[in-house]
N, C-alpha and C. Protein backbone atom coordinates (compact mmCIF):
# COMPACT_ATOMS: atom_id res chain seq x y z
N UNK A 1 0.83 -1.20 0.00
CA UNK A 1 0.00 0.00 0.00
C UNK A 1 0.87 1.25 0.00
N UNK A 2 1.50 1.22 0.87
CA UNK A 2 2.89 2.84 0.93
C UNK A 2 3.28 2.41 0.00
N UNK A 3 3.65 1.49 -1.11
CA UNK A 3 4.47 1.73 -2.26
C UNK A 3 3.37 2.32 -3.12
N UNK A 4 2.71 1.65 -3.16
CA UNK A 4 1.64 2.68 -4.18
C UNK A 4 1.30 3.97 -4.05
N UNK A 5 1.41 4.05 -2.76
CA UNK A 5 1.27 6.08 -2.23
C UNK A 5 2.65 6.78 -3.27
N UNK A 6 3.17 5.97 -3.00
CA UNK A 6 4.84 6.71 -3.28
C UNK A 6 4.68 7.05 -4.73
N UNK A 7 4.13 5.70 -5.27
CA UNK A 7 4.57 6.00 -6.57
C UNK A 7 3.66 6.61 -7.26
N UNK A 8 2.15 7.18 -6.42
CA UNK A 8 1.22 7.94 -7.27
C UNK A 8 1.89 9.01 -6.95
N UNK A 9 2.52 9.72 -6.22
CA UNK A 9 2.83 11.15 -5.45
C UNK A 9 4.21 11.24 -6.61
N UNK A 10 5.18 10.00 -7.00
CA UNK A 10 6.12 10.51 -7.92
C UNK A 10 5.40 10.96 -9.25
N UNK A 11 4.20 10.21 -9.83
CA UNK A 11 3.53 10.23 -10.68
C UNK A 11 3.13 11.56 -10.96
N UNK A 12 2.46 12.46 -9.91
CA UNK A 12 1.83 13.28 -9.73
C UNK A 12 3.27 14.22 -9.47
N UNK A 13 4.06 14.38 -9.15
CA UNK A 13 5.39 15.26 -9.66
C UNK A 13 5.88 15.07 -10.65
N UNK A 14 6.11 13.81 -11.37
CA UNK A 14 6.32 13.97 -12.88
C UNK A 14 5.25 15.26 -13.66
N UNK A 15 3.94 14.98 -13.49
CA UNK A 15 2.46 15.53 -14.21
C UNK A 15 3.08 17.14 -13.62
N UNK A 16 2.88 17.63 -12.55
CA UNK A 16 3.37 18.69 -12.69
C UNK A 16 4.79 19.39 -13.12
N UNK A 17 5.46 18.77 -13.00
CA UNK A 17 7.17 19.19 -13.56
C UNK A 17 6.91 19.53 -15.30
N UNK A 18 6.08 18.25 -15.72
CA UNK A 18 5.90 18.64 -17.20
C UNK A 18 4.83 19.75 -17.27
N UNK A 19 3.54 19.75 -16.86
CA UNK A 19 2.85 21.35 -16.67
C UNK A 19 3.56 22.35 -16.84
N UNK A 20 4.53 22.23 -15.53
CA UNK A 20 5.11 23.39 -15.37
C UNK A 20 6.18 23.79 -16.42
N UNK A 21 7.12 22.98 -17.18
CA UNK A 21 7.71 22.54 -18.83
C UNK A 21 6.64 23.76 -19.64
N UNK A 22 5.75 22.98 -19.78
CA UNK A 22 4.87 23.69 -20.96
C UNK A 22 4.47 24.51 -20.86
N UNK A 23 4.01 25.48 -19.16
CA UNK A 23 3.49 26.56 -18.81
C UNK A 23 4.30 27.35 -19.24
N UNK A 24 5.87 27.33 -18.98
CA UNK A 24 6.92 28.11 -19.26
C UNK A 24 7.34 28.14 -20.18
N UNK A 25 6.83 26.86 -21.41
CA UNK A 25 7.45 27.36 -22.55
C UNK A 25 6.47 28.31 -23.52
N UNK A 26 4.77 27.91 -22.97
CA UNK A 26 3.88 28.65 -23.44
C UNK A 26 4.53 30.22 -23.22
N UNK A 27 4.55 30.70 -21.97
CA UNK A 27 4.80 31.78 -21.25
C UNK A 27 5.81 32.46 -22.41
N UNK A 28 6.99 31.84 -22.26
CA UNK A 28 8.01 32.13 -23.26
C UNK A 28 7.23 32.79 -24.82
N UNK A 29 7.03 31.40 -25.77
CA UNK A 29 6.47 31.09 -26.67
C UNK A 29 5.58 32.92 -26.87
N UNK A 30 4.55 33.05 -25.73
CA UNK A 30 3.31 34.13 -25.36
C UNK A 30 4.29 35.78 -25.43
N UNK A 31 5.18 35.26 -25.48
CA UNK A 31 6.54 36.78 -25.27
C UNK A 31 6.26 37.44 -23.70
N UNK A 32 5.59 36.75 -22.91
CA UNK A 32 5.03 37.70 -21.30
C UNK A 32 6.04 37.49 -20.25
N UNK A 33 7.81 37.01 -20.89
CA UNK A 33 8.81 36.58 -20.15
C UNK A 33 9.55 37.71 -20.59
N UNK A 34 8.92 38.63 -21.70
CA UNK A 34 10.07 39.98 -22.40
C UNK A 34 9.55 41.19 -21.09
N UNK A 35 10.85 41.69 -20.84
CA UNK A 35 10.62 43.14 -19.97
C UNK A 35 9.97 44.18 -20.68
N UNK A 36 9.90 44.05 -22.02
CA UNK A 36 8.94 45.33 -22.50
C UNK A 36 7.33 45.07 -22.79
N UNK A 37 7.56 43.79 -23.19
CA UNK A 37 5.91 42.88 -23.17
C UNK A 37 5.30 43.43 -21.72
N UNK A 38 5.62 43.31 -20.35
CA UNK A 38 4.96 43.54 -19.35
C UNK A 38 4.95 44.36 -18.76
N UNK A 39 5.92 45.68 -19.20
CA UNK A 39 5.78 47.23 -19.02
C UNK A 39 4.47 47.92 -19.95
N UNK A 40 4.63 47.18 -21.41
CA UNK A 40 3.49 47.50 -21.96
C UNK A 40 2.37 47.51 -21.32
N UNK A 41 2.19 46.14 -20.51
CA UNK A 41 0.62 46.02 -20.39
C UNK A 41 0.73 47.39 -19.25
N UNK A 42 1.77 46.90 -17.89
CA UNK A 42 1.63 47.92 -17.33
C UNK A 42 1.29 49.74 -17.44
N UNK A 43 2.09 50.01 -18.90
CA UNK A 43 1.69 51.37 -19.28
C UNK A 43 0.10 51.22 -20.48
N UNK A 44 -0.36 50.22 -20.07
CA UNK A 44 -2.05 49.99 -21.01
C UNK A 44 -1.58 50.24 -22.66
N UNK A 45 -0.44 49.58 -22.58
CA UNK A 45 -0.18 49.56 -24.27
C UNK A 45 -0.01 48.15 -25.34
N UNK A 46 0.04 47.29 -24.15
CA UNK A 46 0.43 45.92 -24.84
C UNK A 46 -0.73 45.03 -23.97
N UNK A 47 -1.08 44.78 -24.56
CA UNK A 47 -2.02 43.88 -23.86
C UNK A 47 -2.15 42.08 -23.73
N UNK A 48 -0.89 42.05 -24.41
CA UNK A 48 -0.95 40.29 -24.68
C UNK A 48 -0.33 39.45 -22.85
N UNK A 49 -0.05 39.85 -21.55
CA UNK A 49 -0.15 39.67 -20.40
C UNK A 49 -1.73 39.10 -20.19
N UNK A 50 -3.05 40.78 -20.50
CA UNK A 50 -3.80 39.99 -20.02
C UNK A 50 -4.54 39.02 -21.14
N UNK A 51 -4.27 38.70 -21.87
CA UNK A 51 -4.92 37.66 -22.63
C UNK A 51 -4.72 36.91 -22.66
N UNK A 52 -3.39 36.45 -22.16
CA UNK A 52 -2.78 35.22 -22.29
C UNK A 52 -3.53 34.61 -20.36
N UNK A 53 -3.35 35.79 -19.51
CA UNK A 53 -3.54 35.63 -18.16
C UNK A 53 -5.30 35.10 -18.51
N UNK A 54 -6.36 35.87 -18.92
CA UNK A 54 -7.25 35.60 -18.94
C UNK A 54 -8.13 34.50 -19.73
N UNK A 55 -7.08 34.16 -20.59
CA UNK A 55 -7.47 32.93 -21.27
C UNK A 55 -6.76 31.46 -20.43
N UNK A 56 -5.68 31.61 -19.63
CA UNK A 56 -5.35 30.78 -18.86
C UNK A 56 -6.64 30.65 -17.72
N UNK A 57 -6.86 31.40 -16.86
CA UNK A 57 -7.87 31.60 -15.73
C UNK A 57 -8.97 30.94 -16.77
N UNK A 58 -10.03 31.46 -17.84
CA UNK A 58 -11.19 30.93 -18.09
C UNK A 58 -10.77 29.37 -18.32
N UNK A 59 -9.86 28.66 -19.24
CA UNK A 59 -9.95 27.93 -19.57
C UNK A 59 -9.66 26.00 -17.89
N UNK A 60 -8.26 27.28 -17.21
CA UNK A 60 -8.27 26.13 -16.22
C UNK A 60 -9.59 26.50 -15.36
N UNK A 61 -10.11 27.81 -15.19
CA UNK A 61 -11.23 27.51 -14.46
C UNK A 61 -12.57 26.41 -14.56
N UNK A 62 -12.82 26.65 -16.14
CA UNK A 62 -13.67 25.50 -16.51
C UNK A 62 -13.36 23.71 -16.79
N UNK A 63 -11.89 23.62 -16.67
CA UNK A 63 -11.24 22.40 -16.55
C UNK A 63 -11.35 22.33 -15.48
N UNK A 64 -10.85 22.60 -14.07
CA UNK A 64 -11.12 21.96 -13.04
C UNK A 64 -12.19 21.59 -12.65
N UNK A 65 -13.44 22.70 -12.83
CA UNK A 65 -14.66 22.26 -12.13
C UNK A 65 -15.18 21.18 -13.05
N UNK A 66 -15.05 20.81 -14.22
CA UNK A 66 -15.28 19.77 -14.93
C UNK A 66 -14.94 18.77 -14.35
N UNK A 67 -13.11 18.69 -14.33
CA UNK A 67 -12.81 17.50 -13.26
C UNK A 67 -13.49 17.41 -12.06
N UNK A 68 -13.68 18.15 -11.43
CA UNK A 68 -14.57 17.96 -10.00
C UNK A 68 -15.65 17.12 -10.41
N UNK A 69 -16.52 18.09 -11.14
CA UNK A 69 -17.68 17.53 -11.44
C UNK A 69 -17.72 15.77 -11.85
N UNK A 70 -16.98 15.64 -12.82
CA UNK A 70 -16.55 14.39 -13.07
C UNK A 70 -16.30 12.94 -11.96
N UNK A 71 -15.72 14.19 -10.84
CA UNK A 71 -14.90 12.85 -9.55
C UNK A 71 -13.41 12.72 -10.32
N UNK A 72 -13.04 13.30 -11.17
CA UNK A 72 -11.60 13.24 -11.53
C UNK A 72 -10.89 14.05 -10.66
N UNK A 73 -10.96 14.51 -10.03
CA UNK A 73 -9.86 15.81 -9.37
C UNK A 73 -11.11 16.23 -7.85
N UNK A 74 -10.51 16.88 -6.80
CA UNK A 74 -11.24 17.54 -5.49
C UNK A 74 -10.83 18.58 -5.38
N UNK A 75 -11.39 19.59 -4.66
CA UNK A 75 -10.95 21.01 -4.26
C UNK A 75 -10.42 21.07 -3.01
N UNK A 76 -9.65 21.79 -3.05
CA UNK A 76 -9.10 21.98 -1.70
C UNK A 76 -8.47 23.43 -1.24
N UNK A 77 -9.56 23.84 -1.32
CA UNK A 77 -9.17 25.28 -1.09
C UNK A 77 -8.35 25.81 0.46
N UNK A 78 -7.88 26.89 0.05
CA UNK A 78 -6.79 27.37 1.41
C UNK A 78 -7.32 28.29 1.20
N UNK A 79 -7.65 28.59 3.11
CA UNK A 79 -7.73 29.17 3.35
C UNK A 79 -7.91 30.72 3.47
N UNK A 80 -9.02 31.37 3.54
CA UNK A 80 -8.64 33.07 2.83
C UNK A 80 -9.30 34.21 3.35
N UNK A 81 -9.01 35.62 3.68
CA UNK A 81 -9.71 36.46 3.66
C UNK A 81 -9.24 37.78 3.09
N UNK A 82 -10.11 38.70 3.64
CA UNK A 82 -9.67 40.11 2.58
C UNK A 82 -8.13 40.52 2.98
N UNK A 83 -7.63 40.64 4.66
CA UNK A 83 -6.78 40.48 4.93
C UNK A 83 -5.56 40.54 4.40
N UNK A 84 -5.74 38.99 3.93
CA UNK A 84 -4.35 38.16 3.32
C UNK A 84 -4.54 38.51 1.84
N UNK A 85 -5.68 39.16 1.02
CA UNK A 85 -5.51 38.95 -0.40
C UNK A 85 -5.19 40.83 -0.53
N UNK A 86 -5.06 41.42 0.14
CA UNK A 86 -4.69 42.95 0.35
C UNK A 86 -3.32 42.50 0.68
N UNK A 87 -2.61 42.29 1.38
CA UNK A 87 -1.24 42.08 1.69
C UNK A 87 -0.48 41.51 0.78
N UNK A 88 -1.06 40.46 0.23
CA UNK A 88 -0.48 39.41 -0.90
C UNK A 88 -0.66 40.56 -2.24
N UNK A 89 -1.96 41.21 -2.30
CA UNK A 89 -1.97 42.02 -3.28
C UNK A 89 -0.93 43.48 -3.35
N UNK A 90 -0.37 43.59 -2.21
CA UNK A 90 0.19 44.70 -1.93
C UNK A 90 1.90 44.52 -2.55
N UNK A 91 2.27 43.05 -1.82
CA UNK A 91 4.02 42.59 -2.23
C UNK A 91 3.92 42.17 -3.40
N UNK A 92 2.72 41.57 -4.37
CA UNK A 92 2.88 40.89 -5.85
C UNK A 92 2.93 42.56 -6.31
N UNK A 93 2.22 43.88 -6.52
CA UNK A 93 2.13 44.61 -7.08
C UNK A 93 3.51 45.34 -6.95
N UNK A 94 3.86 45.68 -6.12
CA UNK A 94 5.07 46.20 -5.04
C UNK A 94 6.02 45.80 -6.54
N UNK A 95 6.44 44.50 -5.95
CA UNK A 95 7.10 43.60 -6.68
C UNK A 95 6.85 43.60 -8.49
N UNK A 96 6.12 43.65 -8.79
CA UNK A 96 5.88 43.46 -10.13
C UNK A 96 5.85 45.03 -11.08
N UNK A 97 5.60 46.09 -9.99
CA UNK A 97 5.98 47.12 -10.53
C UNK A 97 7.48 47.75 -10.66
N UNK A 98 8.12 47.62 -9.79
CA UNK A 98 9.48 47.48 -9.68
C UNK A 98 10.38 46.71 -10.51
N UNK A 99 9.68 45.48 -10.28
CA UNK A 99 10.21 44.51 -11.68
C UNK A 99 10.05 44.59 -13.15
N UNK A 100 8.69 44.42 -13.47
CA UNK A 100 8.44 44.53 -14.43
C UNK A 100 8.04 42.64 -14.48
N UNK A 101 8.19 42.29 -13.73
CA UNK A 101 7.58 40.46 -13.58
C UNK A 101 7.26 39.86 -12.58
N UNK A 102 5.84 38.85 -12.63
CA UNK A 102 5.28 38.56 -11.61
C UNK A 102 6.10 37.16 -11.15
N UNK A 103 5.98 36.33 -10.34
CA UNK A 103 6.91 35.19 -10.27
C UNK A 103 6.07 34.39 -11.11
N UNK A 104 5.65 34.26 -11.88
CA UNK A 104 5.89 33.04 -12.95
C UNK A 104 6.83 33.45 -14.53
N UNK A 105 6.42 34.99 -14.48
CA UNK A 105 7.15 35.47 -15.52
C UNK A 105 8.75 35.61 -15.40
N UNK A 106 9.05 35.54 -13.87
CA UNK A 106 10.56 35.80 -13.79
C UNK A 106 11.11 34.10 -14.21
N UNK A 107 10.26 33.22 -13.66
CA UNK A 107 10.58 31.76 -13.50
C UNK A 107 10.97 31.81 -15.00
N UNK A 108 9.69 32.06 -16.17
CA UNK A 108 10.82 32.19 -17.30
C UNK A 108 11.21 32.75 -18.27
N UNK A 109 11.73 33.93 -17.30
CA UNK A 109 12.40 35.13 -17.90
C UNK A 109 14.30 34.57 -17.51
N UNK A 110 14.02 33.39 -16.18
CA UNK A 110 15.38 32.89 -15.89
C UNK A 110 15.83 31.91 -16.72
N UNK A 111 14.67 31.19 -17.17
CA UNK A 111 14.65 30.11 -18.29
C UNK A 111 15.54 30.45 -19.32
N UNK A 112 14.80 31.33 -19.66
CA UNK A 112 15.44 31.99 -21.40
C UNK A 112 16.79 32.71 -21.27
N UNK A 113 16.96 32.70 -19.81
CA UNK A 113 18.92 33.73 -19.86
C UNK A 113 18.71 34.68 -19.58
N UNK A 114 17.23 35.27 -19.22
CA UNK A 114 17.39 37.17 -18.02
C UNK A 114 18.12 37.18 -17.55
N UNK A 115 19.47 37.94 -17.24
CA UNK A 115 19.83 38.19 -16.23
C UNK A 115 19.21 39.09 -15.24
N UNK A 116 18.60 40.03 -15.68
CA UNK A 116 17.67 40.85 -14.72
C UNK A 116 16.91 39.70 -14.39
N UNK A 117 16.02 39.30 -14.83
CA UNK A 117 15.06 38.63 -14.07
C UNK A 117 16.14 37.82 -12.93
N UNK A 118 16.75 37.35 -13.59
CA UNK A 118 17.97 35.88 -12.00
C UNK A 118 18.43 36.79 -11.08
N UNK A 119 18.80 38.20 -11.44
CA UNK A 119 19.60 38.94 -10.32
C UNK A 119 18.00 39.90 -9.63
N UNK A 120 17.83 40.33 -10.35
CA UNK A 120 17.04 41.46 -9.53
C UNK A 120 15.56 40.91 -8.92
N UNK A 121 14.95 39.85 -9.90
CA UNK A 121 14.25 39.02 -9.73
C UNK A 121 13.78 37.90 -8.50
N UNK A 122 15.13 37.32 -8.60
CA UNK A 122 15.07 36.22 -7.55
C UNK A 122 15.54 36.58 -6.29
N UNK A 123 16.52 37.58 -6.42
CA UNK A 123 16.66 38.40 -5.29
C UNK A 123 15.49 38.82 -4.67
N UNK A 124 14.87 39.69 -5.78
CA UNK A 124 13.89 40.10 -5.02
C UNK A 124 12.62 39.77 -4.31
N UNK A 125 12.61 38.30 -4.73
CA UNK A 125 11.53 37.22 -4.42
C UNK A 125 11.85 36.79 -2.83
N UNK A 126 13.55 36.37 -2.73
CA UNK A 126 13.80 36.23 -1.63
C UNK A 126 13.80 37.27 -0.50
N UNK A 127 14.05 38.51 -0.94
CA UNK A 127 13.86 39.75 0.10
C UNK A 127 12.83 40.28 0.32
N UNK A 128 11.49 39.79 -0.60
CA UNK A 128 10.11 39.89 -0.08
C UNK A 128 9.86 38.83 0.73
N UNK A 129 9.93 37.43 0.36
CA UNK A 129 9.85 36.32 1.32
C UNK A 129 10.38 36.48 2.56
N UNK A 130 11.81 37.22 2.84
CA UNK A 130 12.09 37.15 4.13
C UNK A 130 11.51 37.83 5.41
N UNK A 131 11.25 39.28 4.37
CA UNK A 131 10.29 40.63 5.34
C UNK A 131 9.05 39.83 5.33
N UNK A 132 8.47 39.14 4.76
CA UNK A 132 7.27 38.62 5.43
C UNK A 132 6.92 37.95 6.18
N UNK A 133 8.41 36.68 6.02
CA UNK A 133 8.46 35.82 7.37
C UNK A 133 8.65 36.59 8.60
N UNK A 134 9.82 37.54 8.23
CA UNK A 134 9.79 38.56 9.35
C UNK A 134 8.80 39.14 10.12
N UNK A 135 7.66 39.61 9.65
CA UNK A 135 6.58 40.38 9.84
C UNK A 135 5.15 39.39 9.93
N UNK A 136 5.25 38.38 9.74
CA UNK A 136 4.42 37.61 9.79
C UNK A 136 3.60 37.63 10.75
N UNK A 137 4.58 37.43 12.38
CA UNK A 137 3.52 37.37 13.45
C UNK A 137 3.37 38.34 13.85
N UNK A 138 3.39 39.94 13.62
CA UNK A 138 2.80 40.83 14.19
C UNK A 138 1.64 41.07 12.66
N UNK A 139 1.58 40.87 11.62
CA UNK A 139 0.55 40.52 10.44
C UNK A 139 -0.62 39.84 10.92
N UNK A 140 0.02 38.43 11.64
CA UNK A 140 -1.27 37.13 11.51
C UNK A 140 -1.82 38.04 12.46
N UNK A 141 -1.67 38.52 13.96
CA UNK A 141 -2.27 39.02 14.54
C UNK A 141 -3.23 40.35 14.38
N UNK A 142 -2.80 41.35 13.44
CA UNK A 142 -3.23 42.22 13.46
C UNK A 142 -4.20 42.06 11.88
N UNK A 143 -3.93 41.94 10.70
CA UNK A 143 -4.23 42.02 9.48
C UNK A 143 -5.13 40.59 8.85
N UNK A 144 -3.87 39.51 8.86
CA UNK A 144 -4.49 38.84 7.92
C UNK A 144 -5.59 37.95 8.23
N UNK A 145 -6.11 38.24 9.55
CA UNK A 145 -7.39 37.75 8.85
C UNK A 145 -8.73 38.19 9.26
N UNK A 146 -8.79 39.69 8.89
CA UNK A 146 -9.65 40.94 8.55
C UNK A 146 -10.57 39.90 7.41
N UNK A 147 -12.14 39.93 7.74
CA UNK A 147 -12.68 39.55 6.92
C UNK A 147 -12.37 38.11 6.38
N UNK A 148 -12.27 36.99 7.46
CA UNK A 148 -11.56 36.16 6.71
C UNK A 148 -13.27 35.09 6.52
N UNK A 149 -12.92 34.62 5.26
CA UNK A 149 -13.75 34.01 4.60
C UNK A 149 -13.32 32.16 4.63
N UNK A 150 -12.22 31.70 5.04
CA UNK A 150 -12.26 30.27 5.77
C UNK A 150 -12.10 29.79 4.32
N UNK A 151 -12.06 28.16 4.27
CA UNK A 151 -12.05 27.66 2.98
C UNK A 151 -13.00 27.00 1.87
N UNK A 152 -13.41 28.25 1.94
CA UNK A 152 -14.62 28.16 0.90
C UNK A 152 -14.05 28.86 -0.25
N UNK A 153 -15.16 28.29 -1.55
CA UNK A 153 -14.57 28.63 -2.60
C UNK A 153 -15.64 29.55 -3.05
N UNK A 154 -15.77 30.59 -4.00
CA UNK A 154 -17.46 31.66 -4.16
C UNK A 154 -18.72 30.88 -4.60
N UNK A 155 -18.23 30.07 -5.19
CA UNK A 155 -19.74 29.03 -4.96
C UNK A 155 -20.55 28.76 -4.24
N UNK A 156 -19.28 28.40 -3.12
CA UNK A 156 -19.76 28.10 -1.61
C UNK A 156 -20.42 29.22 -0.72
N UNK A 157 -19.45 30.24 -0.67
CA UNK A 157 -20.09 31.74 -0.54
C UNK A 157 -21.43 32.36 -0.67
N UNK A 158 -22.03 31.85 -1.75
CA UNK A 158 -23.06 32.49 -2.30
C UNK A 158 -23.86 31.17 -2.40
N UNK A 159 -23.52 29.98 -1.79
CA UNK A 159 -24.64 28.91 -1.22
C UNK A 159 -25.58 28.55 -2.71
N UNK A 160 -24.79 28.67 -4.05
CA UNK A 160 -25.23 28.48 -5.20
C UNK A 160 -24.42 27.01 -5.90
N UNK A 161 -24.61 26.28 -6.85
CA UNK A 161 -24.21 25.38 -7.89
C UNK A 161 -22.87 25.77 -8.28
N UNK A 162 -21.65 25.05 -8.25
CA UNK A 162 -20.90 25.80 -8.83
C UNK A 162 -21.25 26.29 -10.63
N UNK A 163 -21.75 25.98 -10.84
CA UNK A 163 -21.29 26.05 -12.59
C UNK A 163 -22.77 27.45 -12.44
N UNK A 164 -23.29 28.08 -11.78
CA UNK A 164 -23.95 29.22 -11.94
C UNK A 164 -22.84 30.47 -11.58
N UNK A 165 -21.52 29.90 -10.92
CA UNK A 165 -20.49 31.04 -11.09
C UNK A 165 -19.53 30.79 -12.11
N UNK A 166 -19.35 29.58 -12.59
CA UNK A 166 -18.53 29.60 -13.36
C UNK A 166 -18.64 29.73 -14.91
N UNK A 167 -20.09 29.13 -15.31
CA UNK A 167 -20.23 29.53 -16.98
C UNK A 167 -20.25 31.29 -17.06
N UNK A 168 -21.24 32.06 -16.40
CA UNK A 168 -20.86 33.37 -16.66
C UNK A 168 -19.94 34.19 -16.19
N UNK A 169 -19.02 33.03 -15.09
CA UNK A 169 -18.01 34.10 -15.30
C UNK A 169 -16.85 33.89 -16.48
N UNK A 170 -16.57 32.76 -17.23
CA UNK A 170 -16.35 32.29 -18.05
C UNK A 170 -16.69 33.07 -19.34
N UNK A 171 -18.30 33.39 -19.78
CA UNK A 171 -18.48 34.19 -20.75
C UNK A 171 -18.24 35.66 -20.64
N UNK A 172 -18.53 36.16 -19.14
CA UNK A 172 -17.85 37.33 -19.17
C UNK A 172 -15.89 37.47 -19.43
N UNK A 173 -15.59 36.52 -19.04
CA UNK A 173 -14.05 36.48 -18.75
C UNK A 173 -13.92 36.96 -20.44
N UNK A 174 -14.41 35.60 -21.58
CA UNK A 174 -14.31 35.48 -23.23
C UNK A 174 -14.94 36.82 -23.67
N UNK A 175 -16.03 37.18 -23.44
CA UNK A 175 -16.36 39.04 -23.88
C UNK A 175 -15.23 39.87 -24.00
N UNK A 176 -15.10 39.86 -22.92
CA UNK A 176 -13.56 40.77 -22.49
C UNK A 176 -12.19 40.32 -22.83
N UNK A 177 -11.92 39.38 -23.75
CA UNK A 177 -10.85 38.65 -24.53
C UNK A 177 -11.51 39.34 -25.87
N UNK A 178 -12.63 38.94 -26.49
CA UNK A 178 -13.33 39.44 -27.85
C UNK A 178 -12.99 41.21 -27.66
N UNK A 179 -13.20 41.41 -26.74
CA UNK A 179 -12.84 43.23 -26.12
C UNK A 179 -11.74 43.70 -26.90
N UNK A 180 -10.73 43.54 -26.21
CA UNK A 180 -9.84 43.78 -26.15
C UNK A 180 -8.94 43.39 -27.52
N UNK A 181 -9.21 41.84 -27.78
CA UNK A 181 -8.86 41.48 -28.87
C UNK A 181 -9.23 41.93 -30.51
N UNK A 182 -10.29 42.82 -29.98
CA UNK A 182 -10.92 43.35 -31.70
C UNK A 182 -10.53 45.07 -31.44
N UNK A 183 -10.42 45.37 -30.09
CA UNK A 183 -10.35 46.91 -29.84
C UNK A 183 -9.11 47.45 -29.52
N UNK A 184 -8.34 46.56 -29.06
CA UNK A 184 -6.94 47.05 -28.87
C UNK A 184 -5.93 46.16 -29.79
């Protein structure tokens, strides 16, 4: 029985190692690993960040809950409130404005030979990581969990079906791809 644990859990790190292969070569491939690709979006001039971002989100959104639905895959949501998604929203922006890359874009912006992204990048991943460990327990206590919403997912939230949040948010997500994609 533990050998079989073992070897679904190597299984299941193979499956993601290659994901993560193809995410990054998509990423690459998508140009959202170039420092001017993601200043663009930032200065509202290039927009291929969010299309590529928002066609990722609609499409794994409606793959997972499929798998759910199916019994192929479970949810397991962590934990959350406004709190922690203001703080988290505060060091990714922090970070990504300064940079010019969010951490998946630095992951392969290191791929392809950035040196900015490996020096200023990963540095800077680790010197946000550390001030937070740092700051953590006067945070957990005071901040993060303002409004905390536990591990529920908005389905759950709003005590509805999942697929009544997810097809329209799905068609709204694709509107706003057709948007952008015919207008900018």
């Amino acid at each position: 029985m533990l050998q079989h644990v073992h070897e679904k859990h190597g299984l299941q790190l193979m499956i993601g190692l290659l994901i993560g292969v193809v995410f990054g070569f998509l990423l690459q491939k998508g140009g959202v690993t170039q420092y001017d690709i993601i200043i663009g979006q930032l200065l509202l001039e290039d927009f291929t960040v969010v299309k590529i971002m928002v066609t990722a989100i609609t499409v794994g959104k409606l793959g997972v809950y499929l798998m759910t639905h199916l019994g192929l895959a479970a949810l397991h949501p962590k934990p959350g409130s406004f709190g922690t998604s203001v703080i988290g929203g505060l060091i990714f922006g922090i970070g990504f404005g300064l940079l010019g890359y969010c951490p998946g874009t630095i992951a392969g912006a290191v791929g392809q030979g950035s040196l900015d992204a490996l020096f200023g990048g990963v540095v800077g991943i680790i010197i946000g990581m550390t001030l937070f460990a740092a700051l953590y327990p006067r945070l957990e206590k005071s901040i993060l969990h303002v409004g905390d919403f536990g591990e529920r997912t908005i389905p759950q939230l709003l005590k509805v079906n999942p697929w009544f949040v997810i097809i329209p948010t799905a068609a709204v997500l694709s509107m706003a791809l057709f948007i952008i994609e015919t207008y900018w």
